[in-house]
PDB file of N, CA and C in Angstrom:
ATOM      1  N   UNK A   1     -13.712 -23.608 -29.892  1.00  0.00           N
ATOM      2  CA  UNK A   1     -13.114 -24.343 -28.802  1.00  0.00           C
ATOM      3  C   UNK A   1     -11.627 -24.013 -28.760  1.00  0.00           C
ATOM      4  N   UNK A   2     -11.292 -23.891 -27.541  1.00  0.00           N
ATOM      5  CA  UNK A   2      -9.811 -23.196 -27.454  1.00  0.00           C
ATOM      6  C   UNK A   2      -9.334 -24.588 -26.802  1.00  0.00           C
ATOM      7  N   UNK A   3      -7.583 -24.306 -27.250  1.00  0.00           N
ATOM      8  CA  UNK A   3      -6.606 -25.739 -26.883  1.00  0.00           C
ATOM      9  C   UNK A   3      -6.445 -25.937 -25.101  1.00  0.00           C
ATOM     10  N   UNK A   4      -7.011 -24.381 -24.461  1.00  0.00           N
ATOM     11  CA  UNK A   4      -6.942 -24.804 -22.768  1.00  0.00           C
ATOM     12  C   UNK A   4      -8.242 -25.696 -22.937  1.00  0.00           C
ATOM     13  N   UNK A   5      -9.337 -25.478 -23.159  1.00  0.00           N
ATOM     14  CA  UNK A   5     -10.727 -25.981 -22.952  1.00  0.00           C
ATOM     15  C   UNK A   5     -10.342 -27.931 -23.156  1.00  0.00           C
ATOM     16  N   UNK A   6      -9.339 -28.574 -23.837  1.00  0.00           N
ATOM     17  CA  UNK A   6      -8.790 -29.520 -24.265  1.00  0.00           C
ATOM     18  C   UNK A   6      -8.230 -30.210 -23.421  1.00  0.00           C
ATOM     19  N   UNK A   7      -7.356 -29.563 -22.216  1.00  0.00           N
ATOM     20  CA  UNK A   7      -6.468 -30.142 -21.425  1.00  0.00           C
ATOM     21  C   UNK A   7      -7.208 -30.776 -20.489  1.00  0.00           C
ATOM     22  N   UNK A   8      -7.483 -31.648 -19.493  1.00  0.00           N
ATOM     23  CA  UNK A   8      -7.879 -32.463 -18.845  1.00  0.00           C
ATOM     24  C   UNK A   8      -7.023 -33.015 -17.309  1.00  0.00           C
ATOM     25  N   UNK A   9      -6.133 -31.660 -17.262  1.00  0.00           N
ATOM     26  CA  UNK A   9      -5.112 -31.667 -16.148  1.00  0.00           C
ATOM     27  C   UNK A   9      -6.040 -30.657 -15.008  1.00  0.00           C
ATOM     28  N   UNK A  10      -6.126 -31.166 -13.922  1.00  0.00           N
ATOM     29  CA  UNK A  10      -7.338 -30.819 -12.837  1.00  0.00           C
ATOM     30  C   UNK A  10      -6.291 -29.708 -12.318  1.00  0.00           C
ATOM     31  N   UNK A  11      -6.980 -28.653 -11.880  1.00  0.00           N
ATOM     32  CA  UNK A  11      -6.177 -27.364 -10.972  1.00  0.00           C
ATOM     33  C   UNK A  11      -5.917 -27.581  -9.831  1.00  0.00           C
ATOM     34  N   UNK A  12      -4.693 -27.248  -9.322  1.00  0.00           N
ATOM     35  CA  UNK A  12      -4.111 -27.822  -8.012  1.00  0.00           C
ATOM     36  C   UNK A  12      -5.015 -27.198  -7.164  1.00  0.00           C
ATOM     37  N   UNK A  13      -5.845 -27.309  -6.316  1.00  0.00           N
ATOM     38  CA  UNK A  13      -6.182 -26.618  -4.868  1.00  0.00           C
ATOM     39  C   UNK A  13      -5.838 -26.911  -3.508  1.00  0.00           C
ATOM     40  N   UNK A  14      -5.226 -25.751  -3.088  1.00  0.00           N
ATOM     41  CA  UNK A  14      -4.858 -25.360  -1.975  1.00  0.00           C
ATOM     42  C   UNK A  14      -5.704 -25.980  -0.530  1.00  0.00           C
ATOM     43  N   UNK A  15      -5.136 -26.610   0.717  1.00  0.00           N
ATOM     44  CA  UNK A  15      -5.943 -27.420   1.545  1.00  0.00           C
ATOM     45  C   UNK A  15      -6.414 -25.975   2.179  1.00  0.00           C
ATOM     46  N   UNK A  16      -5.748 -24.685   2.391  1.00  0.00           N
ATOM     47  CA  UNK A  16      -5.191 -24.027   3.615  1.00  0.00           C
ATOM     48  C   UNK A  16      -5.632 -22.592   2.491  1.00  0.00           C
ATOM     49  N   UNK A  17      -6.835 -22.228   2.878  1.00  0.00           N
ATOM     50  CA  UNK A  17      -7.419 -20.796   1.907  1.00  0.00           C
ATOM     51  C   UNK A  17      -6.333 -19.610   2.499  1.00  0.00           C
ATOM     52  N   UNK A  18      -5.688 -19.239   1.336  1.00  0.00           N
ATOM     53  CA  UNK A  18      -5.262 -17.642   0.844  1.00  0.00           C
ATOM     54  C   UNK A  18      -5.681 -16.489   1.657  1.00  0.00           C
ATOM     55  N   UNK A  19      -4.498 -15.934   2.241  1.00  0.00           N
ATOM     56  CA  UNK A  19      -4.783 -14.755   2.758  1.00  0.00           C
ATOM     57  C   UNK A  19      -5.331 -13.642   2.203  1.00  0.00           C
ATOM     58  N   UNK A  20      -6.639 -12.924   2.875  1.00  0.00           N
ATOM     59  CA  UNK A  20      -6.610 -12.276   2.478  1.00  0.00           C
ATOM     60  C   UNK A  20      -5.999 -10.603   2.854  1.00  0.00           C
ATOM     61  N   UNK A  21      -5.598  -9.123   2.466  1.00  0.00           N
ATOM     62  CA  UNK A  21      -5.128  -8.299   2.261  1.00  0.00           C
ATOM     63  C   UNK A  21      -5.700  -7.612   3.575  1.00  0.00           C
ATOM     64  N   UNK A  22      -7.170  -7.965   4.026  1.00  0.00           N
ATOM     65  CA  UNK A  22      -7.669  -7.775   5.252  1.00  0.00           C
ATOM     66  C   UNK A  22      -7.259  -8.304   6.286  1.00  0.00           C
ATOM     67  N   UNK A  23      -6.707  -9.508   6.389  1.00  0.00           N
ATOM     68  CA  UNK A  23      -6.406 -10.391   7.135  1.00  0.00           C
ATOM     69  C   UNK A  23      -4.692 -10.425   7.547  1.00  0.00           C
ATOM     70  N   UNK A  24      -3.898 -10.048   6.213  1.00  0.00           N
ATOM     71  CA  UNK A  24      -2.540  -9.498   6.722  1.00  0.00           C
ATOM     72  C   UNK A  24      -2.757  -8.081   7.527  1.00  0.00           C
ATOM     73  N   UNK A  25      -2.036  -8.079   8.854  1.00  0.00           N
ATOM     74  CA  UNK A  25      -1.450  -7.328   9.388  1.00  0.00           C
ATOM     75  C   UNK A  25       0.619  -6.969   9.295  1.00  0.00           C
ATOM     76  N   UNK A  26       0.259  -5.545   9.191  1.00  0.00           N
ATOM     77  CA  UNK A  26       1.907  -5.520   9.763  1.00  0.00           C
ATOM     78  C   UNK A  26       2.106  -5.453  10.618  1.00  0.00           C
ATOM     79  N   UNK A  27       4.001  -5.406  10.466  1.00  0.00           N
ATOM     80  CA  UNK A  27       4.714  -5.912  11.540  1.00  0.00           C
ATOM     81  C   UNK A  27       4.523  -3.873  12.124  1.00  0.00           C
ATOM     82  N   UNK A  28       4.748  -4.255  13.796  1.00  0.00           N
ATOM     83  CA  UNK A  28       4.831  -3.050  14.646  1.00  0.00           C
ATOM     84  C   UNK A  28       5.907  -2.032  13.531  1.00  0.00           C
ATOM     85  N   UNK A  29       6.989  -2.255  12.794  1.00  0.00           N
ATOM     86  CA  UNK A  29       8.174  -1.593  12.688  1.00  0.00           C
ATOM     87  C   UNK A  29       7.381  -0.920  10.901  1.00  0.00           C
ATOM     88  N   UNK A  30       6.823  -1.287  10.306  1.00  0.00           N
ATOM     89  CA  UNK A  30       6.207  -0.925   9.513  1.00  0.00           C
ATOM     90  C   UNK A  30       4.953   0.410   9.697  1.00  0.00           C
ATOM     91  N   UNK A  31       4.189  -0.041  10.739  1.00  0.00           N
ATOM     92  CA  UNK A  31       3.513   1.155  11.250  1.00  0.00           C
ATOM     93  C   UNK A  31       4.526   2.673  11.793  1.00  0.00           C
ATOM     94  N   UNK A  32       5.298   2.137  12.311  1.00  0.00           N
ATOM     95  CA  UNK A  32       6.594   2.791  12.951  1.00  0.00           C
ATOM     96  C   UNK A  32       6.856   4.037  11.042  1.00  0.00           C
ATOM     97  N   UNK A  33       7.464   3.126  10.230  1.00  0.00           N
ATOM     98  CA  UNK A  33       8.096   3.622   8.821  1.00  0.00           C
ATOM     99  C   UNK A  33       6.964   4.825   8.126  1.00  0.00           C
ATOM    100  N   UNK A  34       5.463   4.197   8.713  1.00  0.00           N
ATOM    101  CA  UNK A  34       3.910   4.793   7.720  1.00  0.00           C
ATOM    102  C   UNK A  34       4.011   6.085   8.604  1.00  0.00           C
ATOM    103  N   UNK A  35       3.923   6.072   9.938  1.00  0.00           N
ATOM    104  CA  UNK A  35       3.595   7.127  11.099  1.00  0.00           C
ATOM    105  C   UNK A  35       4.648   8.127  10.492  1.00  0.00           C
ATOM    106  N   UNK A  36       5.782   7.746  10.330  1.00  0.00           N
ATOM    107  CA  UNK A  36       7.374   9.001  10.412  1.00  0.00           C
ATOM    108  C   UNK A  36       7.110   9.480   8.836  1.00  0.00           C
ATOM    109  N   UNK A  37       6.141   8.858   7.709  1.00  0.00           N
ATOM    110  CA  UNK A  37       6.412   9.397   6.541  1.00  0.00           C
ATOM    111  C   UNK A  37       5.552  10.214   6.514  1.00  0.00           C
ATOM    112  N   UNK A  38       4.047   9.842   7.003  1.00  0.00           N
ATOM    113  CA  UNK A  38       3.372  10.911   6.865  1.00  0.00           C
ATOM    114  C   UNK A  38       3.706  12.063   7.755  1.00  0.00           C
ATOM    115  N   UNK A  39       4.749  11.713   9.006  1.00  0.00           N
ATOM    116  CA  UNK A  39       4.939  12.841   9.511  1.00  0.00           C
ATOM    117  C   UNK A  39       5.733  13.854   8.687  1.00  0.00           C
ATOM    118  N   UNK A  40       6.950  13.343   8.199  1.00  0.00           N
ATOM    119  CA  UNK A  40       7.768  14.335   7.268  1.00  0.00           C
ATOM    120  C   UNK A  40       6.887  14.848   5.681  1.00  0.00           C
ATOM    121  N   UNK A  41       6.038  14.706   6.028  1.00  0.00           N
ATOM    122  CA  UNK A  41       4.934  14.838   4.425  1.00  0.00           C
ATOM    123  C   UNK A  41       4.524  16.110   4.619  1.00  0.00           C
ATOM    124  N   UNK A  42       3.712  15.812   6.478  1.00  0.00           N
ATOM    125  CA  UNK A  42       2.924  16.593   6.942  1.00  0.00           C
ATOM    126  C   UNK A  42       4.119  18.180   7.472  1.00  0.00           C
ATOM    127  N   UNK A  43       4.562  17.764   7.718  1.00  0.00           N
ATOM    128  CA  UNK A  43       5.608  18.814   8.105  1.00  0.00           C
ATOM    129  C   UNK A  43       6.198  19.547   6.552  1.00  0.00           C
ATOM    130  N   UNK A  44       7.055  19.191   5.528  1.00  0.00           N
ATOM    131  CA  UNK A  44       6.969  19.614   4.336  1.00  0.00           C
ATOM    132  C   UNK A  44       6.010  20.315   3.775  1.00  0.00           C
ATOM    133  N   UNK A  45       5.019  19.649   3.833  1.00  0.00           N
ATOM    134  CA  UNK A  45       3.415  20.623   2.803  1.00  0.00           C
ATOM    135  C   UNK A  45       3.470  21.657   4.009  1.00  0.00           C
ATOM    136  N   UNK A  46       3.451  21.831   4.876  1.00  0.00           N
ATOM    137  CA  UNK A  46       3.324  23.379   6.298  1.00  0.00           C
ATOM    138  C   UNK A  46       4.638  23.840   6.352  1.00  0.00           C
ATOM    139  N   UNK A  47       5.907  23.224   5.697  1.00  0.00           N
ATOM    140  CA  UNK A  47       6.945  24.437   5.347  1.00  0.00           C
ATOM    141  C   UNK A  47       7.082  24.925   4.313  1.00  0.00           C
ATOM    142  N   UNK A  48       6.183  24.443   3.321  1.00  0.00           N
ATOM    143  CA  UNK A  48       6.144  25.003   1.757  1.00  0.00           C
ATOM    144  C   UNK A  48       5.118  25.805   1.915  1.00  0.00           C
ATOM    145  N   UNK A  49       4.047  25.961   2.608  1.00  0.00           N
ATOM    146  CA  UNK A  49       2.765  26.647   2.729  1.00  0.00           C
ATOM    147  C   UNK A  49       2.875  27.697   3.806  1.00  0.00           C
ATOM    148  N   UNK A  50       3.811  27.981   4.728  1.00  0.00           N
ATOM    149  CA  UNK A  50       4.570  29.259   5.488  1.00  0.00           C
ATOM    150  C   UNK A  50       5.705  29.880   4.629  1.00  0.00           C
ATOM    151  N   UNK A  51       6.575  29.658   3.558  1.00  0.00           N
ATOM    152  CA  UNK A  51       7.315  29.850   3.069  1.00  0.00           C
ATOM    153  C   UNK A  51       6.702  31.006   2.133  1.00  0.00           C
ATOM    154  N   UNK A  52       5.182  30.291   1.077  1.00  0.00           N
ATOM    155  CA  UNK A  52       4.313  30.700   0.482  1.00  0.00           C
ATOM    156  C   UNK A  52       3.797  32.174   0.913  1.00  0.00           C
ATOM    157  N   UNK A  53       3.655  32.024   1.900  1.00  0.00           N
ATOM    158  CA  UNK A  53       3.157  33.308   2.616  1.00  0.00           C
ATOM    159  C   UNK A  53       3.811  34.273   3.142  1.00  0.00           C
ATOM    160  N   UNK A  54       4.647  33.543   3.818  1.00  0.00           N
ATOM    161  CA  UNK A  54       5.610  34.635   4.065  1.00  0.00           C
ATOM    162  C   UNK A  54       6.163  35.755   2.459  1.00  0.00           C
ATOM    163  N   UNK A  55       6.421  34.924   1.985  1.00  0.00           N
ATOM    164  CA  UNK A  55       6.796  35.580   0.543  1.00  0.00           C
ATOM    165  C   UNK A  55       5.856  36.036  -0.260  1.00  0.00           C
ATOM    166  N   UNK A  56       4.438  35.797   0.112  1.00  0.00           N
ATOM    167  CA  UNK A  56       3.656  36.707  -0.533  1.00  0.00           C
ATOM    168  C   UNK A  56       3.017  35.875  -1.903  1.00  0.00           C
ATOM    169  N   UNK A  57       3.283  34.761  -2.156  1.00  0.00           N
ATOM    170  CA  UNK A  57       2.937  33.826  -3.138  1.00  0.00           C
ATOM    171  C   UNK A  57       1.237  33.736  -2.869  1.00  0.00           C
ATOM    172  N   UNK A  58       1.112  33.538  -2.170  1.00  0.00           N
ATOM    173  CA  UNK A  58      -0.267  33.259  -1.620  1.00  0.00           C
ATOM    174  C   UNK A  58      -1.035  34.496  -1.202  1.00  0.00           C
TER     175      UNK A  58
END
């Protein structure tokens, strides 16, 4: 028997259930930040991969 199993103090519950991770949406300006990173990602990996070739790496 463990000293939590002992305590007799009831767990607070919440009236108003927890969001879930499905249920958050972002804000417009966040999609905005995701769109421009994968763009500069996508653009980087296709100037490292013309660079590649051009030079004969590949």
């Amino acid at each position: 028997m463990s000293i939590f199993m002992l305590s007799d103090t009831p767990a607070a519950v919440s009236a108003e259930p927890a969001q879930t991770a499905a249920e958050i949406k972002p804000a417009m300006s966040e999609w905005g930040e995701m769109a421009l990173t994968v763009m500069f990602t996508l653009a980087a990996v296709l100037f490292v991969s013309f660079l590649a070739v051009v030079t004969g790496l590949v």
